[in-house]
Protein backbone atom coordinates (compact mmCIF):
# COMPACT_ATOMS: atom_id res chain seq x y z
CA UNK A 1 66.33 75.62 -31.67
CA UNK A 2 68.91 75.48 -28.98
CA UNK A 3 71.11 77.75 -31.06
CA UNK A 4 68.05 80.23 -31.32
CA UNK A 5 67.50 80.01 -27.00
CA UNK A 6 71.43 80.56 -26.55
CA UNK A 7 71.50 83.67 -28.40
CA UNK A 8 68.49 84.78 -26.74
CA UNK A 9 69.76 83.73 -23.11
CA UNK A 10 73.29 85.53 -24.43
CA UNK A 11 71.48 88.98 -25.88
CA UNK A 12 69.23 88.94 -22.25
CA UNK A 13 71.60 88.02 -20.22
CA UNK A 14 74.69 90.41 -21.27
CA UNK A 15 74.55 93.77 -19.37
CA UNK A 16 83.93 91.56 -15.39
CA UNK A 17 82.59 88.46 -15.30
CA UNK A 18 82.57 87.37 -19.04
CA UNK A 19 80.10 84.61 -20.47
CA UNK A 20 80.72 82.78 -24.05
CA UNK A 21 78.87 80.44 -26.54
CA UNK A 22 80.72 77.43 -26.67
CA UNK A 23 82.36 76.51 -30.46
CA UNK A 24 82.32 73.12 -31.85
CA UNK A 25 85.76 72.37 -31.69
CA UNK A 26 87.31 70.94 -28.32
CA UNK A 27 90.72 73.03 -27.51
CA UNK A 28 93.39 71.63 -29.44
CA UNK A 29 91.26 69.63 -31.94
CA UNK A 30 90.63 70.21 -35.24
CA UNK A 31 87.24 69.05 -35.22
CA UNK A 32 83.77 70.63 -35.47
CA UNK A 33 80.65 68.76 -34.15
CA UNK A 34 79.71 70.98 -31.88
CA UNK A 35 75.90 72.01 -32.36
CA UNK A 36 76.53 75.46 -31.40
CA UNK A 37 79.42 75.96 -33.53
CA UNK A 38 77.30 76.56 -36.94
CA UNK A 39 74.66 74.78 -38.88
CA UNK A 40 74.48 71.11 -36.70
CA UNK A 41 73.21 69.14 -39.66
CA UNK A 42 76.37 70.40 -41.77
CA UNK A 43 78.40 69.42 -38.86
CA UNK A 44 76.86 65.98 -39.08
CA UNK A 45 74.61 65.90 -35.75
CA UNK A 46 71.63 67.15 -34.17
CA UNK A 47 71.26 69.94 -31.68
CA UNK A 48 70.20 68.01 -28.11
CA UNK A 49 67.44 69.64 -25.97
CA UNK A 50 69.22 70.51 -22.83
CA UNK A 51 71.67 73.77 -22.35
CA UNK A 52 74.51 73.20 -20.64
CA UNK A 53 75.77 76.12 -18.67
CA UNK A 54 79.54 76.17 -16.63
CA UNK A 55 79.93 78.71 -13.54
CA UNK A 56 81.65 78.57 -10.16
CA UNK A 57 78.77 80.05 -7.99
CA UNK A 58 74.99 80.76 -8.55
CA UNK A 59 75.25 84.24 -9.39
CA UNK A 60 74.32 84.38 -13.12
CA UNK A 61 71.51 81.49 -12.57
CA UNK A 62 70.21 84.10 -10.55
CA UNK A 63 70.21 87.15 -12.64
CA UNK A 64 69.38 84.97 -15.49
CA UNK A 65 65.83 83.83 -13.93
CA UNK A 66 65.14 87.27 -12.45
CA UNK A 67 65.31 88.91 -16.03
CA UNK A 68 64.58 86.09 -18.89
CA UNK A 69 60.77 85.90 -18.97
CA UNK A 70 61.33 82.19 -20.72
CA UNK A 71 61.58 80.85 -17.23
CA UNK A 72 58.98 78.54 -16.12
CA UNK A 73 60.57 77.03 -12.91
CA UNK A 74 63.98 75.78 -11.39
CA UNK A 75 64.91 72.70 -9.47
CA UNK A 76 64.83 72.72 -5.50
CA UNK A 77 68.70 72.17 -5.52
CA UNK A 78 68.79 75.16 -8.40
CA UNK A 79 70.83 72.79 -10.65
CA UNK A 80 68.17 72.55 -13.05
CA UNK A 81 66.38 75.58 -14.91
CA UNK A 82 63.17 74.35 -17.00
CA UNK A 83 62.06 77.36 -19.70
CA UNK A 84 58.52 77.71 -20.78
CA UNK A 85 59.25 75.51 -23.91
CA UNK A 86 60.35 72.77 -22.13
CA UNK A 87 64.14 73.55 -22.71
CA UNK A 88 66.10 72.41 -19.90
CA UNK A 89 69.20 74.52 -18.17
CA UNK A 90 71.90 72.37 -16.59
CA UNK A 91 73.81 74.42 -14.47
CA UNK A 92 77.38 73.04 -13.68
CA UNK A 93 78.44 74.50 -10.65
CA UNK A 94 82.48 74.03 -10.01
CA UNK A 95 83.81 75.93 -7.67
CA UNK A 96 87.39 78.41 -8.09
CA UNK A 97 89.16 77.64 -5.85
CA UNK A 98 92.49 76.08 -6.60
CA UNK A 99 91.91 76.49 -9.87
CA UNK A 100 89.17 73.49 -9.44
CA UNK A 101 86.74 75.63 -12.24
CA UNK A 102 89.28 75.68 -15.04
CA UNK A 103 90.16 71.68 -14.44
CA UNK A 104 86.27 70.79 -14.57
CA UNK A 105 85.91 73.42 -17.68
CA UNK A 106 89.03 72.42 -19.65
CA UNK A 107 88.22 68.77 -19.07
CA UNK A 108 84.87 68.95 -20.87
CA UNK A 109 85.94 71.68 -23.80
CA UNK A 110 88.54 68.35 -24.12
CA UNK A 111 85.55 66.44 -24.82
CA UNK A 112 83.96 68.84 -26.16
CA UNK A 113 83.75 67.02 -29.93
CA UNK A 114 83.12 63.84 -28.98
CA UNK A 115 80.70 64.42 -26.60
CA UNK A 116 77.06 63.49 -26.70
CA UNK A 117 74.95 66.75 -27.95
CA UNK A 118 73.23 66.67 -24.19
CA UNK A 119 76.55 66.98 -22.60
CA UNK A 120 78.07 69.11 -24.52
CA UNK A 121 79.43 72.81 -22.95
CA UNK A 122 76.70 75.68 -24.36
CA UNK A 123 77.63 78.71 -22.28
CA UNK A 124 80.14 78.97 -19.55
CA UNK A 125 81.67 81.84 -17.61
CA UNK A 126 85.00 83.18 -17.27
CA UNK A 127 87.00 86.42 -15.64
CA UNK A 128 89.19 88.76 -16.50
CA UNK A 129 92.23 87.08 -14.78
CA UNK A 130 92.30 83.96 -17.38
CA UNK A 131 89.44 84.62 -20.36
CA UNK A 132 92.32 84.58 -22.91
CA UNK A 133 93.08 81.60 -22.60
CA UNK A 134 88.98 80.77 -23.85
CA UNK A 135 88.77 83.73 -26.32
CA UNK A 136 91.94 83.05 -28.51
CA UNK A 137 91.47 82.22 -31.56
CA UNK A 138 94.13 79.38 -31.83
CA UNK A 139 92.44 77.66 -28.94
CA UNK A 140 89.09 78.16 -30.78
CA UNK A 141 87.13 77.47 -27.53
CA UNK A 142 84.62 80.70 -27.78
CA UNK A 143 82.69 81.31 -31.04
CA UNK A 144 82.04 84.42 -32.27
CA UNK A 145 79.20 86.26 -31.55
CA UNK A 146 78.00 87.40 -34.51
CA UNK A 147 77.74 83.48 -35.41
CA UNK A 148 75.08 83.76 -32.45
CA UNK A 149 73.44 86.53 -34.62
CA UNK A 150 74.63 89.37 -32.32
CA UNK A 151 76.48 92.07 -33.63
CA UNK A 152 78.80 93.86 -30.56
CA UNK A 153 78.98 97.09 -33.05
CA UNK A 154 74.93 97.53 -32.54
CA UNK A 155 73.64 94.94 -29.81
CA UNK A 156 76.25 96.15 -27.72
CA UNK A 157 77.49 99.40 -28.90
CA UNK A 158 76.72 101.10 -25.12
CA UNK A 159 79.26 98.46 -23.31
CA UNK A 160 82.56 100.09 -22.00
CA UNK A 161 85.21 99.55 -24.09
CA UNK A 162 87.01 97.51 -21.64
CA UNK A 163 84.99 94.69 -21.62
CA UNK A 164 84.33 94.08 -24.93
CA UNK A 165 88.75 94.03 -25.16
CA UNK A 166 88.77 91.51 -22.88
CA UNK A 167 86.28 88.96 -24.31
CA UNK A 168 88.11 89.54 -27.90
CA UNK A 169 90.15 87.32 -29.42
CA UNK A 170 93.60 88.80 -30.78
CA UNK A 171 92.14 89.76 -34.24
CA UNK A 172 89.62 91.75 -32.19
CA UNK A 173 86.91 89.38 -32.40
CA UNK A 174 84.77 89.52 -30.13
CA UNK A 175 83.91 85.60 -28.64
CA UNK A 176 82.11 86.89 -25.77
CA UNK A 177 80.62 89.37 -23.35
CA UNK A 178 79.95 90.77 -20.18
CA UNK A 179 77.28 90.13 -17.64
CA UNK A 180 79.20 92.15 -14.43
CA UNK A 181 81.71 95.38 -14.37
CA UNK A 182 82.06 96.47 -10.98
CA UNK A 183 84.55 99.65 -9.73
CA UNK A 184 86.86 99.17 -7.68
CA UNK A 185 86.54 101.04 -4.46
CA UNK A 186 88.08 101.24 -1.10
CA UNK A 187 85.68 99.93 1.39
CA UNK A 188 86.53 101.21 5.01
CA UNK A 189 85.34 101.03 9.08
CA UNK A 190 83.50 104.05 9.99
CA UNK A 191 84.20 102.87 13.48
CA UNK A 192 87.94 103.10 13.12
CA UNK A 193 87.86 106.43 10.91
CA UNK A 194 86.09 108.14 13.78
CA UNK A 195 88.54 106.85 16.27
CA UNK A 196 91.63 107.80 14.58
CA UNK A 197 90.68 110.74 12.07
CA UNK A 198 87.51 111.95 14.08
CA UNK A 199 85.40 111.70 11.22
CA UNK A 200 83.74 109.17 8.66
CA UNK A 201 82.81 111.22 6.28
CA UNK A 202 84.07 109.63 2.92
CA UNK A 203 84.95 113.11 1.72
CA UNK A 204 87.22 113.47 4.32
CA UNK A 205 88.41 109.75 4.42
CA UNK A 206 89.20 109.95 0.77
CA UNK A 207 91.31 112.98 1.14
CA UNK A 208 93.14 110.43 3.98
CA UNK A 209 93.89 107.96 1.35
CA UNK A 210 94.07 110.08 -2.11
CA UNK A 211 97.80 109.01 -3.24
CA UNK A 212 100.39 106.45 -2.02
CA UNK A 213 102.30 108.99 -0.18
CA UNK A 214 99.13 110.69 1.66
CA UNK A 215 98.11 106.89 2.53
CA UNK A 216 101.34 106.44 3.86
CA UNK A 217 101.30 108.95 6.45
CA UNK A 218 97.90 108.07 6.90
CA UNK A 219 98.84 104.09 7.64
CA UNK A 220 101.51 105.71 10.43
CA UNK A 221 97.87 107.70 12.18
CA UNK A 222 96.42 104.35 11.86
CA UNK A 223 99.25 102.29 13.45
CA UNK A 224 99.41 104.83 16.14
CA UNK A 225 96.05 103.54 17.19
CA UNK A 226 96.86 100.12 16.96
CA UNK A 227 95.08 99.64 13.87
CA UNK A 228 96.45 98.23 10.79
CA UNK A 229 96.11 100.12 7.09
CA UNK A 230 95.06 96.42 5.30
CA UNK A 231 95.27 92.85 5.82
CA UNK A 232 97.68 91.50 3.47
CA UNK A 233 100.16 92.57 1.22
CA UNK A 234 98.02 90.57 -1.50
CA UNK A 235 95.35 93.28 -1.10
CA UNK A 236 97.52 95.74 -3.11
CA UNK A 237 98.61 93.69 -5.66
CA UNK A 238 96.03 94.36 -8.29
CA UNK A 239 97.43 98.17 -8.53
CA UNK A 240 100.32 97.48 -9.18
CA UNK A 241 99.74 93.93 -11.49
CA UNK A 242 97.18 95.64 -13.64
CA UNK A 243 99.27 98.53 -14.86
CA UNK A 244 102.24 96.52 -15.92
CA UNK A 245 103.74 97.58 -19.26
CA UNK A 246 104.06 94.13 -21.45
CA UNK A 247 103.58 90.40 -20.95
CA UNK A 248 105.00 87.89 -18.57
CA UNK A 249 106.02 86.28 -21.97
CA UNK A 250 106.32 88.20 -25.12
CA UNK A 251 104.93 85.79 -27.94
CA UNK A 252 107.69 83.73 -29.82
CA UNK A 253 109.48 83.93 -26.69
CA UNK A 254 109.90 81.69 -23.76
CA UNK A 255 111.85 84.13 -20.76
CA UNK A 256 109.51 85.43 -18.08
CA UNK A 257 109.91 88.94 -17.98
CA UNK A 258 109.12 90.48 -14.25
CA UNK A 259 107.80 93.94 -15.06
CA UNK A 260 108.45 96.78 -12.95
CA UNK A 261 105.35 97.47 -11.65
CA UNK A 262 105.91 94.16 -9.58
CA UNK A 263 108.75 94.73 -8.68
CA UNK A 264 107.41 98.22 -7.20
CA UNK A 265 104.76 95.64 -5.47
CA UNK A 266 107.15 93.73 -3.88
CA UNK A 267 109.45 96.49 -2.44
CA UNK A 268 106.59 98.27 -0.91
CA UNK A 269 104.83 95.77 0.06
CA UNK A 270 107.95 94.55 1.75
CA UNK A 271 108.17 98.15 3.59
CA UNK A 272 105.07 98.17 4.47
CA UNK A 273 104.97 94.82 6.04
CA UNK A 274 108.13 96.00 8.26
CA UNK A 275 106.43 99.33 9.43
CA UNK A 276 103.42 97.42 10.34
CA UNK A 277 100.66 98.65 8.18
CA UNK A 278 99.53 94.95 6.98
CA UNK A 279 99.04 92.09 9.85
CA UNK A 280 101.87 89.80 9.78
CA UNK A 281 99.63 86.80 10.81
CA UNK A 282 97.26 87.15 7.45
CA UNK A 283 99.49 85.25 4.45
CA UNK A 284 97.31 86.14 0.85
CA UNK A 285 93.71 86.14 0.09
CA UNK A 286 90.47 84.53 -0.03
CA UNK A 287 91.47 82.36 3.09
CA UNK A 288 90.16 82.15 6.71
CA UNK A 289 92.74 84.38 8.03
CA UNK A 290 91.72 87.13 5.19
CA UNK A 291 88.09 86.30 5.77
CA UNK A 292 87.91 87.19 9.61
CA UNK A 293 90.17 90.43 9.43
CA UNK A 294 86.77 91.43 8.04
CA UNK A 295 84.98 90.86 11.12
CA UNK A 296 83.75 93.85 13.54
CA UNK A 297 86.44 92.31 16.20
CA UNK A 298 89.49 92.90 13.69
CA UNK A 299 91.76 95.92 13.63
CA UNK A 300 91.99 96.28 9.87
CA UNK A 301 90.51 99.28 8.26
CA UNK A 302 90.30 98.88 4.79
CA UNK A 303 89.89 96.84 2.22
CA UNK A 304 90.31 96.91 -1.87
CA UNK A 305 87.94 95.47 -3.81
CA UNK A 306 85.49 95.53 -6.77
CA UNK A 307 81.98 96.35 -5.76
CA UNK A 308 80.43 92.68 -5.76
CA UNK A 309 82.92 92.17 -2.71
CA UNK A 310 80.61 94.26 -0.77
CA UNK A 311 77.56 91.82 -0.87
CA UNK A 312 79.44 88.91 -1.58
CA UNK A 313 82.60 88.81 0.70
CA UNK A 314 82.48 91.59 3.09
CA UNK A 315 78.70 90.74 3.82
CA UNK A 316 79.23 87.07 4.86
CA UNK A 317 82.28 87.75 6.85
């Protein structure tokens, strides 16, 4: 039965956050106990009643209970989901910061065959920047998702290809799927754009900041004004990092290979820093000093981010 809700939660619920069916085997063992993971009586146990779910925030609880019409009720402290059948939803909420998710997560998938079938990991949630390490096969972490009875060729035919990459294993397997694919998009202050360029009109803001070179000259208008172009040299990062040309570490090898792309990162982000176009005084990301150069008092004027950073970063701060 809790096979059957899983795939049901898992077919409802998948619309670059990545989500996956837990396997039976733990990472690195050999074993396979897990209910999930096939037929449970083969494996030699019984399939508990309660569905253990891993995230770092609230977000798919949410989505999940606006859309799954199994939902009966959830707990005041939203830990607990009930469904209509009396199938209980433990959500284990970790957060990501300093890598405190992955810990929590790897920690349990350790225990994962050994554990009792109400504790055991059902469903948890990953992203792009480390779902590899869940989806490959070696690790045998994810399961399939056809063993879940959904086929990605039909069920989810209309995904972008993208997605269904990244929650594929390296024979193209896919071992999970997406519940969030957001754009990226430049998100800037009208009030600053009509002070410097006389106009907020994105048509004629993106013609400010079309190419590298046009932004340049652009972050020189914007210094002029005492305004800076971005926060941090960490706000770039991403396009550069995502369009390197091979691995940090080619498999069978064990030499770190810095592609040029970062290196590209680093030198500009180095001139960049010197001309003045980033503040000096904001070191990274997702800290307190990246956090208020979003505020209405700050002098930044841009920012680079997927689209849930509208409601869910640039919103709050």
């Amino acid at each position: 039965m809790k096979k059957r809700v899983v795939s049901l939660l898992m077919a409802t619920a998948i619309s670059a956050s990545l989500l996956a069916a837990c396997g039976g085997n733990s990472a690195g063992s050999s074993a396979a106990t897990g209910e999930t993971g096939g037929d449970a009586a083969a494996a030699g146990g019984t399939e508990g009643a309660i569905i253990n779910i891993y995230s770092w925030n609230d977000e798919f609880r949410a989505r999940l209970e606006a859309i799954y019409p199994e939902v009966e009720s959830t707990s005041a402290d939203g830990t607990v989901t009930t469904l209509k059948d009396g199938t209980e939803i433990h959500w284990i909420i970790n957060p990501n910061q300093d890598g405190v998710y992955q810990q929590k997560l790897d920690e349990a998938l350790l225990n994962q065959a050994s554990a009792a079938a109400d504790d055991k990991v059902d469903i948890f949630l990953s992203e792009t920047d480390y779902v590899f390490k869940y989806t490959d096969a070696d690790a045998d972490v994810a399961m399939p998702l056809t063993d879940l009875g959904i086929d990605p060729d039909t069920d989810l035919a209309d995904q972008y290809a993208f997605t269904r990459t990244t929650a594929s294993d390296q024979n193209g397997v896919q071992r999970g799927s997406t519940w969030q694919c957001c754009p990226g998009l430049l998100v800037y202050r009208r009030d600053i754009a009509k002070d410097v360029f006389g106009t907020d009109d994105p048509a004629a803001v993106g013609e400010k900041v079309k190419d590298w070179d046009t932004l340049k000259a652009t972050a020189e208008e914007l210094k002029a004004k005492g305004y800076y172009t971005f926060a941090s040299y960490a706000d770039t990062f991403r396009l550069y990092g995502n369009s390197i040309s091979e691995p940090w570490v080619s498999a069978g090898e064990t030499t770190v290979k810095v592609d040029q792309q970062v290196m590209n990162w680093i030198n500009d982000s180095k001139e960049w820093l010197d001309a003045g176009y980033f503040d000096k005084t904001v070191k990274g990301q997702w800290n307190d000093d990246w956090n208020k150069s979003m505020s209405s008092s700050s002098k930044v004027f841009a920012f680079l981010l997927p689209a849930w950073g509208i409601d869910f970063t640039l919103n709050p701060n």
